[in-house]
Structure formats: structure tokens, C-alpha cells
C-alpha atoms as a PDB file:
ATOM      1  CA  UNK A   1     -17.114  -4.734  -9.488  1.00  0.00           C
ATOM      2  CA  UNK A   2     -15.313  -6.888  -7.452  1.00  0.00           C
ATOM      3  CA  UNK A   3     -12.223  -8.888  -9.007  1.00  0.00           C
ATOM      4  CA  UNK A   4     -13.045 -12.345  -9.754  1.00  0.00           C
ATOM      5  CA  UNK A   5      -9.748 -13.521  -8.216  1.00  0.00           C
ATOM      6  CA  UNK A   6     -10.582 -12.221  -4.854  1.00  0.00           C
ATOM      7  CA  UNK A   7      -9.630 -13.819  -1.209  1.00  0.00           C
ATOM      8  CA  UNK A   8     -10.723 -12.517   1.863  1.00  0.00           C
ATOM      9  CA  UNK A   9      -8.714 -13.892   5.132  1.00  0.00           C
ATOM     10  CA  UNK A  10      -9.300 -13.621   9.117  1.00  0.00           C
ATOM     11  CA  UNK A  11      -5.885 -12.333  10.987  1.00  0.00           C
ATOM     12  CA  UNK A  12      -3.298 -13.431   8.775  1.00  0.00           C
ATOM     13  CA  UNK A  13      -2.274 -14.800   5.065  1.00  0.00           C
ATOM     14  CA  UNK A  14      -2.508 -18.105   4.580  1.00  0.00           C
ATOM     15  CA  UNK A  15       0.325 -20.553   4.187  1.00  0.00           C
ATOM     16  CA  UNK A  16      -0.894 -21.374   0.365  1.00  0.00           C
ATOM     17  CA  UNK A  17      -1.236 -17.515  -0.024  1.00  0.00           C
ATOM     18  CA  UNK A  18       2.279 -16.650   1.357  1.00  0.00           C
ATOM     19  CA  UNK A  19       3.935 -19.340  -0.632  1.00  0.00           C
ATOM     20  CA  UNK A  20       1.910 -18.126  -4.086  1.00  0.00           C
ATOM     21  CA  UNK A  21       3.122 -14.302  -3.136  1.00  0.00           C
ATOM     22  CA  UNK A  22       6.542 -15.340  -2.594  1.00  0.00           C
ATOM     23  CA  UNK A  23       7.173 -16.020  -6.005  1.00  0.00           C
ATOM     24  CA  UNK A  24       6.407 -12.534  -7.217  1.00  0.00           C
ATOM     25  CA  UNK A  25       9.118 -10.276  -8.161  1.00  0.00           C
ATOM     26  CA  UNK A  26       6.779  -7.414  -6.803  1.00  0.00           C
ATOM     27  CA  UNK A  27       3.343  -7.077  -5.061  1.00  0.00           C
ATOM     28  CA  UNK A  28       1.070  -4.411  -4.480  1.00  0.00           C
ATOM     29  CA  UNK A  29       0.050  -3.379  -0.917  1.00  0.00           C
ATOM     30  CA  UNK A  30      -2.480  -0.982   0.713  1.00  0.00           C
ATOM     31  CA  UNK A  31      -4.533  -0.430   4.157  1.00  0.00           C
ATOM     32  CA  UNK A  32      -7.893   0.419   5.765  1.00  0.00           C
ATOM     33  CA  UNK A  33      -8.137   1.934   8.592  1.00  0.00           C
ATOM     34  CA  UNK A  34     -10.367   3.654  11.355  1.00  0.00           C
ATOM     35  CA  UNK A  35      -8.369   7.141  10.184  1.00  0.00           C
ATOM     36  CA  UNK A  36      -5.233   8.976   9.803  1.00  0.00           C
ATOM     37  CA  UNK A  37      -3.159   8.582  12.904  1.00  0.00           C
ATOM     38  CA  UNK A  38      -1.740   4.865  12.959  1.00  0.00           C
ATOM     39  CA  UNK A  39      -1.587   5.771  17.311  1.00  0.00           C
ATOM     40  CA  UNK A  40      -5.223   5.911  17.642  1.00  0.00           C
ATOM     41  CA  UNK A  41      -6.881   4.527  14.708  1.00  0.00           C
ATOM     42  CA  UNK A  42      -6.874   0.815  14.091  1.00  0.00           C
ATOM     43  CA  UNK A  43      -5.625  -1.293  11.537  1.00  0.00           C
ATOM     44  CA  UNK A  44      -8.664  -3.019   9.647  1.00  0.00           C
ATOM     45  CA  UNK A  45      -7.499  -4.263   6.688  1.00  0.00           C
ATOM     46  CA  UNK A  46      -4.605  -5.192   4.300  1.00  0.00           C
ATOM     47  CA  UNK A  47      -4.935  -5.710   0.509  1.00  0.00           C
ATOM     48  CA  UNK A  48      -2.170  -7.129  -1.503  1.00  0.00           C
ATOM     49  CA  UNK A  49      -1.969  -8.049  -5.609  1.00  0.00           C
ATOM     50  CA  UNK A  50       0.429 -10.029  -6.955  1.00  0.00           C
ATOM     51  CA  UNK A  51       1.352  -9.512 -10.719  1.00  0.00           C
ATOM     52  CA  UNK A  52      -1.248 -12.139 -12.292  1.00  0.00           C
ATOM     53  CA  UNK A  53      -4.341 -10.445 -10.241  1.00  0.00           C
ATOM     54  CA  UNK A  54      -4.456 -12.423  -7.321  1.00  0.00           C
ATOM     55  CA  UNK A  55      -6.040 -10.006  -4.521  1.00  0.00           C
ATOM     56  CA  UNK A  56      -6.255 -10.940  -0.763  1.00  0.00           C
ATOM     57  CA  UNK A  57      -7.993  -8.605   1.702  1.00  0.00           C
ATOM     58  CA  UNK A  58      -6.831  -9.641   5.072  1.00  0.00           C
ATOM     59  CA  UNK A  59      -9.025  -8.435   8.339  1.00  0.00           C
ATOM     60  CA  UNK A  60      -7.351  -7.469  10.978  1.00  0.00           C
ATOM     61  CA  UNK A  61      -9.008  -7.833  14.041  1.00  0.00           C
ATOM     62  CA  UNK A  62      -9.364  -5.261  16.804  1.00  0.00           C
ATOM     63  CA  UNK A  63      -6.344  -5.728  19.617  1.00  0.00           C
ATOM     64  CA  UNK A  64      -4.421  -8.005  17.075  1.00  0.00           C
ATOM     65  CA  UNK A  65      -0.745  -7.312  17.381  1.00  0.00           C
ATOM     66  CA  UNK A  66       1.285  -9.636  15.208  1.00  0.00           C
ATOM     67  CA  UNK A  67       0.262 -11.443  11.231  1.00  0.00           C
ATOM     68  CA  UNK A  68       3.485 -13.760  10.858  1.00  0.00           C
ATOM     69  CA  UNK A  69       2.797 -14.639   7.277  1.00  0.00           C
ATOM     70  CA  UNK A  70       2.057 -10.856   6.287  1.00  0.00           C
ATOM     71  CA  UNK A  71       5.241 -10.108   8.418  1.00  0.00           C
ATOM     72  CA  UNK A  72       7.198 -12.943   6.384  1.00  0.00           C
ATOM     73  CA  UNK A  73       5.904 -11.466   2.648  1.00  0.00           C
ATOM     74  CA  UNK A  74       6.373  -7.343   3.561  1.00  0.00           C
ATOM     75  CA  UNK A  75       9.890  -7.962   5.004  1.00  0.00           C
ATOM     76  CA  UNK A  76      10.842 -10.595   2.532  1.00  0.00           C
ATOM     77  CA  UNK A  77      13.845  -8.594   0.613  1.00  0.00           C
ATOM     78  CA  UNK A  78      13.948 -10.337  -2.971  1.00  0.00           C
ATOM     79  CA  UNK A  79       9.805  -8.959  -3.444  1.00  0.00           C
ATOM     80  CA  UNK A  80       9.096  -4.658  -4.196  1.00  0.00           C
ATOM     81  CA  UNK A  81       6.155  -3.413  -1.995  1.00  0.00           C
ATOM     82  CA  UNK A  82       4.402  -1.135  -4.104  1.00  0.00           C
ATOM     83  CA  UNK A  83       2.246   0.988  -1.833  1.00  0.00           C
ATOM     84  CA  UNK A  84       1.003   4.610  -2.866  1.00  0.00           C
ATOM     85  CA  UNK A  85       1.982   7.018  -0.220  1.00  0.00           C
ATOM     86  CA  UNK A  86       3.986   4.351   1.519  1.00  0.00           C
ATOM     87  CA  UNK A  87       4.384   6.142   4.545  1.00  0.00           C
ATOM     88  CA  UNK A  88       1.481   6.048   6.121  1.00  0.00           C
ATOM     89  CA  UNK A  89       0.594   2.115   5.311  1.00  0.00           C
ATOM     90  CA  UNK A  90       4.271   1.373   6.490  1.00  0.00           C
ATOM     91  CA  UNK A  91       3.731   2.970   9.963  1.00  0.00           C
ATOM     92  CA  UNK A  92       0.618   1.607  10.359  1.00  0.00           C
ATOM     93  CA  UNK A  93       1.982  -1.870   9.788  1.00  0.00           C
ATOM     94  CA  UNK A  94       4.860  -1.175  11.757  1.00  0.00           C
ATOM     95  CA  UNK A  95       2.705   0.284  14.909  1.00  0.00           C
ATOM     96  CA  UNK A  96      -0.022  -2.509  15.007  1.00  0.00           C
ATOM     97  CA  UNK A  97       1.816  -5.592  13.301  1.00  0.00           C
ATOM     98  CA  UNK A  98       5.051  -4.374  13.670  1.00  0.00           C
ATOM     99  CA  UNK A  99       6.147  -5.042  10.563  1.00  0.00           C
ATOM    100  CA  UNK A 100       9.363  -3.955   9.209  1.00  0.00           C
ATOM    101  CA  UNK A 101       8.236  -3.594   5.349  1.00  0.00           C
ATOM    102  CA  UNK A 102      11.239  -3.677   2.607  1.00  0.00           C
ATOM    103  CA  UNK A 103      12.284  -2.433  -0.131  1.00  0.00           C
ATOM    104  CA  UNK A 104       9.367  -0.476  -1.451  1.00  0.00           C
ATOM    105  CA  UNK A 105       8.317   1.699  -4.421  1.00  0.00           C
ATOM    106  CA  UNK A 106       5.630   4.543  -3.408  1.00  0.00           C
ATOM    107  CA  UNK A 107       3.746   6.020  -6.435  1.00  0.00           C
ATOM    108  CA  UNK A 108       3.064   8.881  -4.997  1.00  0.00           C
ATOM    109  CA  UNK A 109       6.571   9.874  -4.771  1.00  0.00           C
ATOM    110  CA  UNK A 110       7.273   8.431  -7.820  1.00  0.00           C
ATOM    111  CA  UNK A 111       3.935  10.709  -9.683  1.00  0.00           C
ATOM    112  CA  UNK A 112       5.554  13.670  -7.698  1.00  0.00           C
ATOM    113  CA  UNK A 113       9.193  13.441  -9.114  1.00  0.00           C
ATOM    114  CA  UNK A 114       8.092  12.225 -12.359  1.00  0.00           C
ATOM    115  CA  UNK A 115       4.647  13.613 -13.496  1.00  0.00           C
ATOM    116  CA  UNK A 116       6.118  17.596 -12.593  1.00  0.00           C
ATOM    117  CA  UNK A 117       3.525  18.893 -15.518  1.00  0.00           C
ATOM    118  CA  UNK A 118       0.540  18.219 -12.868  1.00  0.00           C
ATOM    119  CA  UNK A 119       0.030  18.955  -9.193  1.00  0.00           C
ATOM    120  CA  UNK A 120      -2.862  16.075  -9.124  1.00  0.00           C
ATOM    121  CA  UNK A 121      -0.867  12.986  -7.774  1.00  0.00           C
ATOM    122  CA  UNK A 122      -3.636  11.696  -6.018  1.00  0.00           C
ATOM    123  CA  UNK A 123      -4.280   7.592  -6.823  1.00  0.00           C
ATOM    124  CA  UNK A 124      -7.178   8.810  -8.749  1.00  0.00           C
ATOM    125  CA  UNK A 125      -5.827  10.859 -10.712  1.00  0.00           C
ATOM    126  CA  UNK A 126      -2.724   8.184 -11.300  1.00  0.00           C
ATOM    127  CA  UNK A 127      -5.314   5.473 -12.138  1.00  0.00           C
ATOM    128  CA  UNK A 128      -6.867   7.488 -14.503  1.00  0.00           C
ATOM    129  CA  UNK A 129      -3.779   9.012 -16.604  1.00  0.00           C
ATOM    130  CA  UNK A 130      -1.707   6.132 -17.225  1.00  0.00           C
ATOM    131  CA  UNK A 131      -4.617   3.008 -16.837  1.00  0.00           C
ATOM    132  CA  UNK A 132      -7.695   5.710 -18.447  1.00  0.00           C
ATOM    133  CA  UNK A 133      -9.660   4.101 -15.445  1.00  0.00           C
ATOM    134  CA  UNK A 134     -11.547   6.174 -13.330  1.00  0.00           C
ATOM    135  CA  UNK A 135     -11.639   4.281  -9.577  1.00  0.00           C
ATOM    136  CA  UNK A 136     -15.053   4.733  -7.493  1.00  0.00           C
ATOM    137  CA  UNK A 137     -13.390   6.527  -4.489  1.00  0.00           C
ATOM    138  CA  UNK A 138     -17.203   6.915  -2.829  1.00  0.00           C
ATOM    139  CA  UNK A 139     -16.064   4.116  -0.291  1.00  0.00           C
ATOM    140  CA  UNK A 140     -12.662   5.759   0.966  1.00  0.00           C
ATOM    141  CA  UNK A 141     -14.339   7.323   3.986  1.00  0.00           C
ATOM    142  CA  UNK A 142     -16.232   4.925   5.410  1.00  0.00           C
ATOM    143  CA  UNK A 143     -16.181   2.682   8.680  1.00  0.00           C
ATOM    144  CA  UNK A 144     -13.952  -0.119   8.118  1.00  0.00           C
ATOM    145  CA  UNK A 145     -14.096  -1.412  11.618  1.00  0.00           C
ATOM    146  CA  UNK A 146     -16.719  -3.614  11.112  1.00  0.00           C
ATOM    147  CA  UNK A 147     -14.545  -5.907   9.276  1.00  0.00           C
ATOM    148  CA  UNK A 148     -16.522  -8.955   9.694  1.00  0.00           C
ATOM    149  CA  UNK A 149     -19.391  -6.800   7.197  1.00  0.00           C
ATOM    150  CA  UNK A 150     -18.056  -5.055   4.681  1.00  0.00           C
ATOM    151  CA  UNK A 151     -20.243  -3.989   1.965  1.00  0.00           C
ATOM    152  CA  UNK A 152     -19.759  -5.073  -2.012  1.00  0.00           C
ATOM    153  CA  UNK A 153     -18.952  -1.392  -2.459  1.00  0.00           C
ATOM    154  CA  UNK A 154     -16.310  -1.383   0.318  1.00  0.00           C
ATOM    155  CA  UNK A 155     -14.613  -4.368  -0.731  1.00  0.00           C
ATOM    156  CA  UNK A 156     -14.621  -3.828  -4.964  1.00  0.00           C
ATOM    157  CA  UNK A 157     -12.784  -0.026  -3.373  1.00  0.00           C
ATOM    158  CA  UNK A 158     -10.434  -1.971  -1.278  1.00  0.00           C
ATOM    159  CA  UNK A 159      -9.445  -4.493  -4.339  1.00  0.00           C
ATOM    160  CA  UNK A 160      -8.928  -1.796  -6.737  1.00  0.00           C
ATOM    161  CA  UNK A 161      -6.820   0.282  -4.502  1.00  0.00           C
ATOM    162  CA  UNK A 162      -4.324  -2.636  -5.460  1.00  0.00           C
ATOM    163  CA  UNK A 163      -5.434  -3.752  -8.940  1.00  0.00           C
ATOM    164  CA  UNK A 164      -3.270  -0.950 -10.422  1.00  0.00           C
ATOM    165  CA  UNK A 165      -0.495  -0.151  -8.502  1.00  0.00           C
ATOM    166  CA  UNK A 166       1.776  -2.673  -9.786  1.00  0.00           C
ATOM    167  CA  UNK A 167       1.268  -0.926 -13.605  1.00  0.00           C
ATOM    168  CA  UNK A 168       1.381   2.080 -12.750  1.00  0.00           C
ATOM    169  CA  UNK A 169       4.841   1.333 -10.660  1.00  0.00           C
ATOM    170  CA  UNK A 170       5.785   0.012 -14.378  1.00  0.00           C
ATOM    171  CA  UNK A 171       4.635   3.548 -16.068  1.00  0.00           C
ATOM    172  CA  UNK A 172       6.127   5.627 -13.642  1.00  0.00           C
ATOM    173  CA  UNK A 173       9.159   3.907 -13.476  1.00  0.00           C
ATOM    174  CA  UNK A 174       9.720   4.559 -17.307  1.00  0.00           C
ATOM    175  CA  UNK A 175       8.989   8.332 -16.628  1.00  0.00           C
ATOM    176  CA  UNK A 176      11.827   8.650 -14.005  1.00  0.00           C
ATOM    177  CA  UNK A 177      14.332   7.043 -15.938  1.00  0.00           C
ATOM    178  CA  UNK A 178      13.717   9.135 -18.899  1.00  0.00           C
ATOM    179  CA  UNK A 179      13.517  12.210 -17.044  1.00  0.00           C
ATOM    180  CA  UNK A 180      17.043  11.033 -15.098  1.00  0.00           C
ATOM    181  CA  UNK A 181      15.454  10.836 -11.498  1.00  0.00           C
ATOM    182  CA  UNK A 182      15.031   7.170 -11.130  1.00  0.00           C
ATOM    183  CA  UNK A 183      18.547   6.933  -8.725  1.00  0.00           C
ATOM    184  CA  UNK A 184      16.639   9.924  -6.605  1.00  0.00           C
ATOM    185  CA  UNK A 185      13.190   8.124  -6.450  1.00  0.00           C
ATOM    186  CA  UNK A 186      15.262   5.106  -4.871  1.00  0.00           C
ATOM    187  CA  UNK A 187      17.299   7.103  -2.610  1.00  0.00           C
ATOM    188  CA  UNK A 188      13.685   8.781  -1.390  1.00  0.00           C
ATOM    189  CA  UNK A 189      12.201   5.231  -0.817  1.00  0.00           C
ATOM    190  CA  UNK A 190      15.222   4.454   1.406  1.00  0.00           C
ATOM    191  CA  UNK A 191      14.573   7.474   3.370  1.00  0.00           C
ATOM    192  CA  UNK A 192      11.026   6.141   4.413  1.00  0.00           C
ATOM    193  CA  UNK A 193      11.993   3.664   6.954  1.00  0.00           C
ATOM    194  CA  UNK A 194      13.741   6.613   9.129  1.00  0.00           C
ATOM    195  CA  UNK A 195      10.676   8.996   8.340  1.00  0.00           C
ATOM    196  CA  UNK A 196       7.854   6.340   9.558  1.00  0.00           C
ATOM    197  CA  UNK A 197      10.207   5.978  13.107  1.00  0.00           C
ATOM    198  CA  UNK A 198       9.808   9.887  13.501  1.00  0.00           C
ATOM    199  CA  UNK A 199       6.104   9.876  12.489  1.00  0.00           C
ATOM    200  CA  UNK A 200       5.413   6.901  14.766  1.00  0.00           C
ATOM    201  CA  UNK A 201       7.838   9.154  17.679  1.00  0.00           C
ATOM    202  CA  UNK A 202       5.503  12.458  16.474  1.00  0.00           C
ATOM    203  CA  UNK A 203       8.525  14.199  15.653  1.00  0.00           C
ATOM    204  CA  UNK A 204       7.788  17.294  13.353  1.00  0.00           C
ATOM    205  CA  UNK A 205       9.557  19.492  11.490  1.00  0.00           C
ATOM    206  CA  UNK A 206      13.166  17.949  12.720  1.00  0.00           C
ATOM    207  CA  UNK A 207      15.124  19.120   9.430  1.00  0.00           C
ATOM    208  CA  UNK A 208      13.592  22.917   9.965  1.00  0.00           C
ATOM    209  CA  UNK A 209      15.768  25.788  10.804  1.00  0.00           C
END
């Protein structure tokens, strides 16, 4: 079901929207796209939660090169982008929008330094340790190009990729700490920046023998 708290925008956040999402300490952010290589596939849409619920899906339309509010929020440095598996949303922002986002917090990374008893760090299988939710994936691949038309299902998917992030940053943070890798999580998020340039230059391999 789709949250009841639940904004869809055209191109850009609004100027209401920014200043609401300003105030947060942290948000939660996630893409759609066309597919898996931010060079050829198309930006379609950006989801962001603050902490009281507050979901906007913004559509991105096709040849659209710059979002100034979005730009504003993800490279505002007193807010925590909480993305999960932060590197490919933050070169796709940065190669359609290009948008600079800072700090972050990834999940993934975080579920892969702290959550060592389990190989599944998939935001699935996140969700549905530390929330007991089990998210409706059915919409992941599907054509998100047609912005303008998204189905119920498509939308409730997109909303929920964000509904939980900003929890399960909370969980996972108290995992690393305890388990004395909380100064390594941050020193891997700082890393990101460096490896979305190389993804986005198709470098591969660079630190190999």
C-alpha cells in the first residue's frame, strides 16, 4: 500500500518540500532507473523520506540535466543521505543531475561490516531482519520510463524503498558500534565519492596487482 503521506513532483522538489527536508537531521534517498549503467540508462525517479514519513517521488524527465532544489537538499552538509548501496544512486545523480551528494550512510555497507553472521545483505533481507517486514520487490524490474504512468504497484515499491532506510541506518548503526567498526563504516562512506568518479570514468580494477 501506498504511504498516506505521499508527494509525487515533476522535475524538481518543491520550495515547501526543500524547506520541510531541510530541517531533518537525516533523510532517506533512493532511484529508478531505465537499468544499471548510470551512462546509458536514464534517471526516472528520486524518492526521499524524511524522519516523520514524509515521502516525495520526484520524476525526472527524459534529457533533464539539472533539479536545483534536489541539488540544494543531497549536497546540503548538516543532513545524512541514507541510500542502500549508495554508489550506484550517487553516480547516477552525479551523471544526470550532477549532483555532488554528502555525507552519506549506505546500508549495504553498513549490513556487510556489521551483520558478518549472514551473506544476505540485500534491502530485502535488511527490511525484513531488523523491521520483520517483508517488502514486495515484484516491481523492481520494471519500466520506469514512463514516469508520467506509473502503476499503484510501482509507486507503493518506490515509497517503501525509502520508508525504512532511515531505521534501519539506526539498527545498523548500533551493530557497528558494538562490534567496534563504526570509525571503518565512516571511513568507507568517505571513500564513495572517489569510487563513483572511477565508475562514472569506467575505471576497473585500479587497486589490482
Amino acid at each position: 500500500m501506498i504511504l498516506q503521506d505521499f508527494q509525487i513532483g515533476d522535475g524538481d522538489l518543491t520550495d515547501a518540500a526543500l524547506s520541510e527536508y531541510l530541517k531533518a537531521p537525516a533523510i532517506a534517498v533512493d532511484t529508478e532507473t531505465m537499468g544499471l549503467l548510470p551512462q546509458r540508462d536514464r534517471l526516472c525517479l528520486v524518492q526521499i523520506c524524511n524522519p516523520e514519513g514524509q515521502v516525495t517521488a520526484i520524476r525526472i524527465s527524459r534529457g533533464q540535466t539539472a533539479a536545483p532544489n534536489l541539488k540544494t537538499l543531497m549536497e546540503a552538509t548538516h543532513i545524512i543521505k541514507v541510500f542502500h548501496f549508495a554508489r550506484f544512486d550517487m553516480a547516477t545523480l552525479r551523471h544526470n543531475l550532477e549532483i555532488f551528494v554528502q555525507p552519506i550512510f549506505c546500508t549495504k555497507i553498513a549490513s556487510k561490516l556489521g551483520r558478518t553472521y549472514t551473506n544476505r545483505h540485500g534491502l530485502k533481507d535488511v527490511v525484513l531482519e531488523l523491521e520483520k517486514v517483508e517488502l514486495d520487490k515484484s516491481a523492481q524490474s520494471s519500466d520506469w520510463g514512463n514516469a508520467s504512468n506509473l502503476s499503484d504497484v510501482q509507486l507503493s515499491y518506490a515509497a517503501n524503498d525509502v520508508r525504512y532506510l532511515l531505521s534501519i541506518q539506526q539498527k545498523l548503526s548500533v551493530i557497528l558500534k558494538r562490534e567496534e567498526r563504526w570509525q571503518l563504516a565512516q571511513e568507507c562512506f568517505q571513500t564513495l565519492s572517489t569510487i563513483v568518479a572511477l565508475d562514472l570514468l569506467q575505471f576497473k580494477d585500479l587497486f589490482e596487482h
